[in-house]
C-alpha atoms as a PDB file:
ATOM      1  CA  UNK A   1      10.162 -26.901  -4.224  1.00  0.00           C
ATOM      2  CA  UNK A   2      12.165 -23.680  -4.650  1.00  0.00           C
ATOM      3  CA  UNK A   3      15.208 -23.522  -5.686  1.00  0.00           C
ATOM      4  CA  UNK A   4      18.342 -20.994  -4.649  1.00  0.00           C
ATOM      5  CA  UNK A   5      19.720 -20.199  -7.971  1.00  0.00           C
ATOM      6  CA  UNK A   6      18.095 -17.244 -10.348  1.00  0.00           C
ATOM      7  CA  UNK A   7      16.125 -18.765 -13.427  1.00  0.00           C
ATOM      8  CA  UNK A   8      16.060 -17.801 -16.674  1.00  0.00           C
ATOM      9  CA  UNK A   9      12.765 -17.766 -17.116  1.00  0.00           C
ATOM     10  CA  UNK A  10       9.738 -17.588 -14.942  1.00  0.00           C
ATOM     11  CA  UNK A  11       6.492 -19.984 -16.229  1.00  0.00           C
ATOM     12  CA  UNK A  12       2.968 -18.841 -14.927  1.00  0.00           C
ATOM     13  CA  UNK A  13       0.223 -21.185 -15.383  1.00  0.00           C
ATOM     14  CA  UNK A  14      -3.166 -19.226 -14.874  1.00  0.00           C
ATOM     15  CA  UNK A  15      -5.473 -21.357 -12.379  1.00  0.00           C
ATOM     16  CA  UNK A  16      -4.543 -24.673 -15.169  1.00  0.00           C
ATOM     17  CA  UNK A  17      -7.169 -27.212 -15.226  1.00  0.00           C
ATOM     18  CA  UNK A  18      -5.388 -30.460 -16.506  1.00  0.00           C
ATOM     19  CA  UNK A  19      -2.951 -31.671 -14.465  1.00  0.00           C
ATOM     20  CA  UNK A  20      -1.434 -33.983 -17.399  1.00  0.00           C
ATOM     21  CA  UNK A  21      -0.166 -30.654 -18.910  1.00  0.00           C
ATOM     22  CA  UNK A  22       0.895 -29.168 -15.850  1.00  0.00           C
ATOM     23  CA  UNK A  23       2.973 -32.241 -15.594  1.00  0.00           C
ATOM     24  CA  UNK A  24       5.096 -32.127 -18.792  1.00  0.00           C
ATOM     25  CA  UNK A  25       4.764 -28.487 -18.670  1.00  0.00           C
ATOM     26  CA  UNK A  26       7.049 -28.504 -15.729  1.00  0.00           C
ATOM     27  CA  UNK A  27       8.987 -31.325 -17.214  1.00  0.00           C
ATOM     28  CA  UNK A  28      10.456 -28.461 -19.618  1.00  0.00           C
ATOM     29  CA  UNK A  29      10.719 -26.011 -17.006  1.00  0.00           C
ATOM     30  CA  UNK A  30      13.489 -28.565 -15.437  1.00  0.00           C
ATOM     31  CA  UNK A  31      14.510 -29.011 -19.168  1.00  0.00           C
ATOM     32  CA  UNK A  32      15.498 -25.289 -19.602  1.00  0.00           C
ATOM     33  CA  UNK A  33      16.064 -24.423 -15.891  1.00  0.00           C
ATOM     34  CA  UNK A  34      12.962 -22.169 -15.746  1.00  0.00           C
ATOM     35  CA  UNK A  35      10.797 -21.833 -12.393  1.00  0.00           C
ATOM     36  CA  UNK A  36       7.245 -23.131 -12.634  1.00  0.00           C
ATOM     37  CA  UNK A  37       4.387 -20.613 -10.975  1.00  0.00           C
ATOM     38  CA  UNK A  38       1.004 -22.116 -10.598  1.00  0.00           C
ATOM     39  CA  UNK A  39      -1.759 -19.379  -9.360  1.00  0.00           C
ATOM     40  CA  UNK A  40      -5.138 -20.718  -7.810  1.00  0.00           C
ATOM     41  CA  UNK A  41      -7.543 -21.909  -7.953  1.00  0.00           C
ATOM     42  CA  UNK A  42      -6.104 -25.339 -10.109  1.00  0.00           C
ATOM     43  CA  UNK A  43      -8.444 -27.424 -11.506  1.00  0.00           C
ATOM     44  CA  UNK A  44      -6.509 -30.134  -9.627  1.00  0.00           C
ATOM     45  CA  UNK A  45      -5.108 -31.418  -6.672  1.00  0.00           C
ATOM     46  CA  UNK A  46      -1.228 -30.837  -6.418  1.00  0.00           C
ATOM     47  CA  UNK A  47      -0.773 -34.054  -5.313  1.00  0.00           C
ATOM     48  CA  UNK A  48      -2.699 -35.925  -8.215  1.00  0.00           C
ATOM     49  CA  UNK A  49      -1.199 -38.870  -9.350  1.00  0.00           C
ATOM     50  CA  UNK A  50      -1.210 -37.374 -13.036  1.00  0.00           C
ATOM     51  CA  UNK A  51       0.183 -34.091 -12.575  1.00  0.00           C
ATOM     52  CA  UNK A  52       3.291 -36.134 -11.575  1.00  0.00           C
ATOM     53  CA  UNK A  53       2.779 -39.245 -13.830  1.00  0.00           C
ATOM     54  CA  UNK A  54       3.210 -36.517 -16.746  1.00  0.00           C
ATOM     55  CA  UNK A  55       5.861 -35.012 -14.936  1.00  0.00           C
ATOM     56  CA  UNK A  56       7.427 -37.751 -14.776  1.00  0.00           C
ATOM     57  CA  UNK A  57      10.626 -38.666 -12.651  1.00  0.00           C
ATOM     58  CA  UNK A  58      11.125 -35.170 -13.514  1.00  0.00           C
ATOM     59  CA  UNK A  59       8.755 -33.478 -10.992  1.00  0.00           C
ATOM     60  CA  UNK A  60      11.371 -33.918  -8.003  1.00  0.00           C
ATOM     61  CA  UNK A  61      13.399 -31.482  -9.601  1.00  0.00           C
ATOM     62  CA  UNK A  62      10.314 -28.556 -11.133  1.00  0.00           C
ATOM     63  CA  UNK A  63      11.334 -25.210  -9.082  1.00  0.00           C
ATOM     64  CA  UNK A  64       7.705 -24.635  -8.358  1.00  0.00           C
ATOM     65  CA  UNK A  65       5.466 -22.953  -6.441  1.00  0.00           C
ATOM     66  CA  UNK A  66       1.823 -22.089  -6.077  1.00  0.00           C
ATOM     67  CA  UNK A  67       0.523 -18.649  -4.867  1.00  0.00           C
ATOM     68  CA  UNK A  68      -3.369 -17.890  -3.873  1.00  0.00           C
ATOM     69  CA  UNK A  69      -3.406 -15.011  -6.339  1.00  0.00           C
ATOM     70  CA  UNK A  70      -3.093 -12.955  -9.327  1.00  0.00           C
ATOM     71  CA  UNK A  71      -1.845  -9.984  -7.547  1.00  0.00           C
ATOM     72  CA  UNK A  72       0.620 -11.833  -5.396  1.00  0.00           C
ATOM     73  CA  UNK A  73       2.147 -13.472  -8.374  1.00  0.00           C
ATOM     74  CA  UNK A  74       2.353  -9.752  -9.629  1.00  0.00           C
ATOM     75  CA  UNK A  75       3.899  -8.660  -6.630  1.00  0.00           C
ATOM     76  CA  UNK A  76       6.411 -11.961  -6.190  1.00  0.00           C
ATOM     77  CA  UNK A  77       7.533 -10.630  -9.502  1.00  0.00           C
ATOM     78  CA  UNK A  78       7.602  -7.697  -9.172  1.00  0.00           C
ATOM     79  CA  UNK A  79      10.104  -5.777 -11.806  1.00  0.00           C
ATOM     80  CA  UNK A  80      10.416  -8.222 -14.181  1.00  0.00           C
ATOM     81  CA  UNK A  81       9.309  -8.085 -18.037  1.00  0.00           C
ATOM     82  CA  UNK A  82       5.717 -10.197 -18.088  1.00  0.00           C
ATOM     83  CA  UNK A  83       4.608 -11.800 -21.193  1.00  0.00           C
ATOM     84  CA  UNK A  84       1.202 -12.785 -21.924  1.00  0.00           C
ATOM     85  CA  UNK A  85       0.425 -16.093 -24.290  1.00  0.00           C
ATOM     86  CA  UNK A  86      -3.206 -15.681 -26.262  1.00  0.00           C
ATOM     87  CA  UNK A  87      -4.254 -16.731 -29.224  1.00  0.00           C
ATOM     88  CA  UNK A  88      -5.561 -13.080 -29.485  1.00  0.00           C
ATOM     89  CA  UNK A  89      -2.715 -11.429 -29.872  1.00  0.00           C
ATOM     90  CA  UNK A  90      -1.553  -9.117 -32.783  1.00  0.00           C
ATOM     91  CA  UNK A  91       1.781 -10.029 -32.009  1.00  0.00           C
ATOM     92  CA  UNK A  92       4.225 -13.474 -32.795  1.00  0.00           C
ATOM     93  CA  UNK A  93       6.673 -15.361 -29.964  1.00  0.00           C
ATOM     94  CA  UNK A  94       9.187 -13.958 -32.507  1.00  0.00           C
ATOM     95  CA  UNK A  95       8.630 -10.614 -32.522  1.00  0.00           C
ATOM     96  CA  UNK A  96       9.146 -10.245 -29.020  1.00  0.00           C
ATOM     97  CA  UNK A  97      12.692  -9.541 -27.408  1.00  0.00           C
ATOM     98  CA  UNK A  98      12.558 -12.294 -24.488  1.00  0.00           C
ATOM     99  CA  UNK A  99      15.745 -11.190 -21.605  1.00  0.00           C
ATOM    100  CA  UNK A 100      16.845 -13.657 -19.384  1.00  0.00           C
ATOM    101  CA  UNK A 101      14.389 -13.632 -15.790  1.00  0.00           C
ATOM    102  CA  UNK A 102      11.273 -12.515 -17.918  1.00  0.00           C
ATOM    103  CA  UNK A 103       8.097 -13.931 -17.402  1.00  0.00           C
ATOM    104  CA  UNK A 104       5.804 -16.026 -19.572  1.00  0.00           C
ATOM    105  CA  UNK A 105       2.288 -16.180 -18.347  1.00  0.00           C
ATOM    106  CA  UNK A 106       0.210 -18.702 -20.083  1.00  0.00           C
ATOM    107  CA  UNK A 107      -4.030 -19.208 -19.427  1.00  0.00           C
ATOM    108  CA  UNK A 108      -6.037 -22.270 -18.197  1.00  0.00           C
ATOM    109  CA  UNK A 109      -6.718 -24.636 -21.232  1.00  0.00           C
ATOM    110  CA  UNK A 110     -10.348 -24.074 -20.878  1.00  0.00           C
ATOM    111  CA  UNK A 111     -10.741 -20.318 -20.364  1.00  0.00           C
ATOM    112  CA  UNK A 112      -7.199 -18.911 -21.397  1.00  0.00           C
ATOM    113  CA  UNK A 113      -6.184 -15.873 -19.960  1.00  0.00           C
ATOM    114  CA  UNK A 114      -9.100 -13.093 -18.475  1.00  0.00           C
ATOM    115  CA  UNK A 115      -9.481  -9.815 -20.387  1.00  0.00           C
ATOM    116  CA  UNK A 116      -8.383  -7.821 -17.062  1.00  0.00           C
ATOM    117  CA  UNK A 117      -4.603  -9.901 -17.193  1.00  0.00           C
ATOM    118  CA  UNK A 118      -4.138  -9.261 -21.246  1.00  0.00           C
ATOM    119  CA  UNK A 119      -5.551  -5.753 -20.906  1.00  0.00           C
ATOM    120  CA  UNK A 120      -2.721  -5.135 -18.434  1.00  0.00           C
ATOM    121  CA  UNK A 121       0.073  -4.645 -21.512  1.00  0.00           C
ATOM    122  CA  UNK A 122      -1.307  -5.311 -24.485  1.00  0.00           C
ATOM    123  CA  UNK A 123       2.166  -5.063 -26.757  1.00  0.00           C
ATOM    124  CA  UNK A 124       3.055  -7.698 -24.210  1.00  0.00           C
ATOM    125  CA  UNK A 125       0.209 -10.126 -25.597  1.00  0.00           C
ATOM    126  CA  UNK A 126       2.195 -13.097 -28.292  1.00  0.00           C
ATOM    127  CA  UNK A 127       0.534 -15.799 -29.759  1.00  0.00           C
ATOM    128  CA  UNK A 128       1.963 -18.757 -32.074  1.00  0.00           C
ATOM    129  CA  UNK A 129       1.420 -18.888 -35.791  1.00  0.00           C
ATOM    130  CA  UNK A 130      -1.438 -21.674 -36.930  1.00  0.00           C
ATOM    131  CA  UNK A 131      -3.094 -22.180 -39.615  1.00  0.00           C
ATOM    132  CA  UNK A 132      -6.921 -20.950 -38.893  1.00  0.00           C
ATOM    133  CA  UNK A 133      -8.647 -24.138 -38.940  1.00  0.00           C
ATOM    134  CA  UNK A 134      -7.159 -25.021 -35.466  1.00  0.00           C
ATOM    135  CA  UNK A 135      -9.032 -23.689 -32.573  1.00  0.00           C
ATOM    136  CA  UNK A 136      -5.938 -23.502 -30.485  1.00  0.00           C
ATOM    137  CA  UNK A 137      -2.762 -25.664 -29.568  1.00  0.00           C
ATOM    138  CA  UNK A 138      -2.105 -28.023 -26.302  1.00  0.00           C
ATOM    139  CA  UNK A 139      -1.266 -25.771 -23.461  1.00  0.00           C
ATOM    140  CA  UNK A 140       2.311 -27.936 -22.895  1.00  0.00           C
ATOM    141  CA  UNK A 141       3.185 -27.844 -26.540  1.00  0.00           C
ATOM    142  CA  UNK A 142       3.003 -23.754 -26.621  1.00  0.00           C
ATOM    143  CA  UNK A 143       4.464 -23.141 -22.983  1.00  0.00           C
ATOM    144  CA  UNK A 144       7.500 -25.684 -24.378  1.00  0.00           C
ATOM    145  CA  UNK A 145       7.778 -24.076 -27.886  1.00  0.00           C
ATOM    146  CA  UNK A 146       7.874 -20.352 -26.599  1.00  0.00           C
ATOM    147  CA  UNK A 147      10.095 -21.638 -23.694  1.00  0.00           C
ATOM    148  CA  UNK A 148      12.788 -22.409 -26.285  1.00  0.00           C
ATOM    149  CA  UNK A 149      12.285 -19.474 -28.180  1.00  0.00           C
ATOM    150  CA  UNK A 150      12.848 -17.625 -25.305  1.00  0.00           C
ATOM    151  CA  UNK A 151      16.469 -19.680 -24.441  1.00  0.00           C
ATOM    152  CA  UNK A 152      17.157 -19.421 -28.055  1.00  0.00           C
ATOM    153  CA  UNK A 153      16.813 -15.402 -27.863  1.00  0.00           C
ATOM    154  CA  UNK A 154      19.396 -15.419 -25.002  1.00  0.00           C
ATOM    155  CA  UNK A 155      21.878 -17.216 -26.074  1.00  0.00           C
ATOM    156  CA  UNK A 156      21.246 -20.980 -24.942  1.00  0.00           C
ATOM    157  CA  UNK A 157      21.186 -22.635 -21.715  1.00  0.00           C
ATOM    158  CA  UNK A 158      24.146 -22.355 -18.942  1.00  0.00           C
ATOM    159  CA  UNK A 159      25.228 -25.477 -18.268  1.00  0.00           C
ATOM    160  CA  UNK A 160      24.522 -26.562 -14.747  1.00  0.00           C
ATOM    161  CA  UNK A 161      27.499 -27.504 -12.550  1.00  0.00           C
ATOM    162  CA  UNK A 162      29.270 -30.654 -13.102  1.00  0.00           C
ATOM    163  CA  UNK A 163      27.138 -31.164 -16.230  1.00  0.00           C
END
């Protein structure tokens, strides 16, 4: 589904592997009005009866769409600010100056994000605060937490017509 309207946000998933977060990840992209972008190969079949069982009723309205590539996703977005999510990074969600349009580009939950994507910009590499005896956080849980930050940054969400 694509929508006509600019987003204020742009949500890469990085070849994802469980479709249950894809699901309620996109659930929160309809939340906040962000697009989803899902970049192959998925560890899933679009059509899986959980990706839209955790999407809910929601998934008929997820502006979404799934490219073959890396570098087409690159070049589909081309211009805008990119964001990389890692638990890597030197860098917290709220040190960063999110704009309305950027780009938040999140890892599969098995393998995160490859070295070639975070060496791209490292400054651009954030990562959530947690306490070090957690190995890492549910993919759906950080893409919805930095989503917010993000809207928070810029000022809220528009309201949508007729709302």
């Amino acid at each position: 589904m694509s929508s006509t309207s600019k987003p204020p946000l742009h949500v890469v998933l990085h070849q994802p592997d469980i479709p249950q977060n894809t699901g309620n990840i996109g659930r929160s992209c309809v939340a906040v009005g962000a697009k989803l972008w899902l970049v192959r190969p998925l560890g899933f079949h679009l059509d899986e009866r959980h990706l839209r069982r955790a999407g809910m009723d929601y998934w008929q309205f997820v502006d979404w769409e799934a490219v073959e590539s890396w570098h087409e996703l690159k070049q589909r977005l081309e211009g805008r600010s990119f964001w990389y999510l890692t638990k890597t990074a030197r860098r917290l969600v709220w040190e960063a100056e999110f704009q309305v349009g950027d780009v938040l580009v999140f890892g599969s939950e098995t393998r995160g994000l490859p070295a070639t994507i975070l060496e791209e910009q490292p400054s651009r590499n954030l990562k959530l605060p947690m306490h070090e005896q957690v190995r890492s956080l549910n993919l759906a849980s950080t893409a919805t937490a930095v989503m917010y930050e993000a809207v928070r940054q810029f000022g809220g969400l528009t309201p949508r017509p007729g709302a």
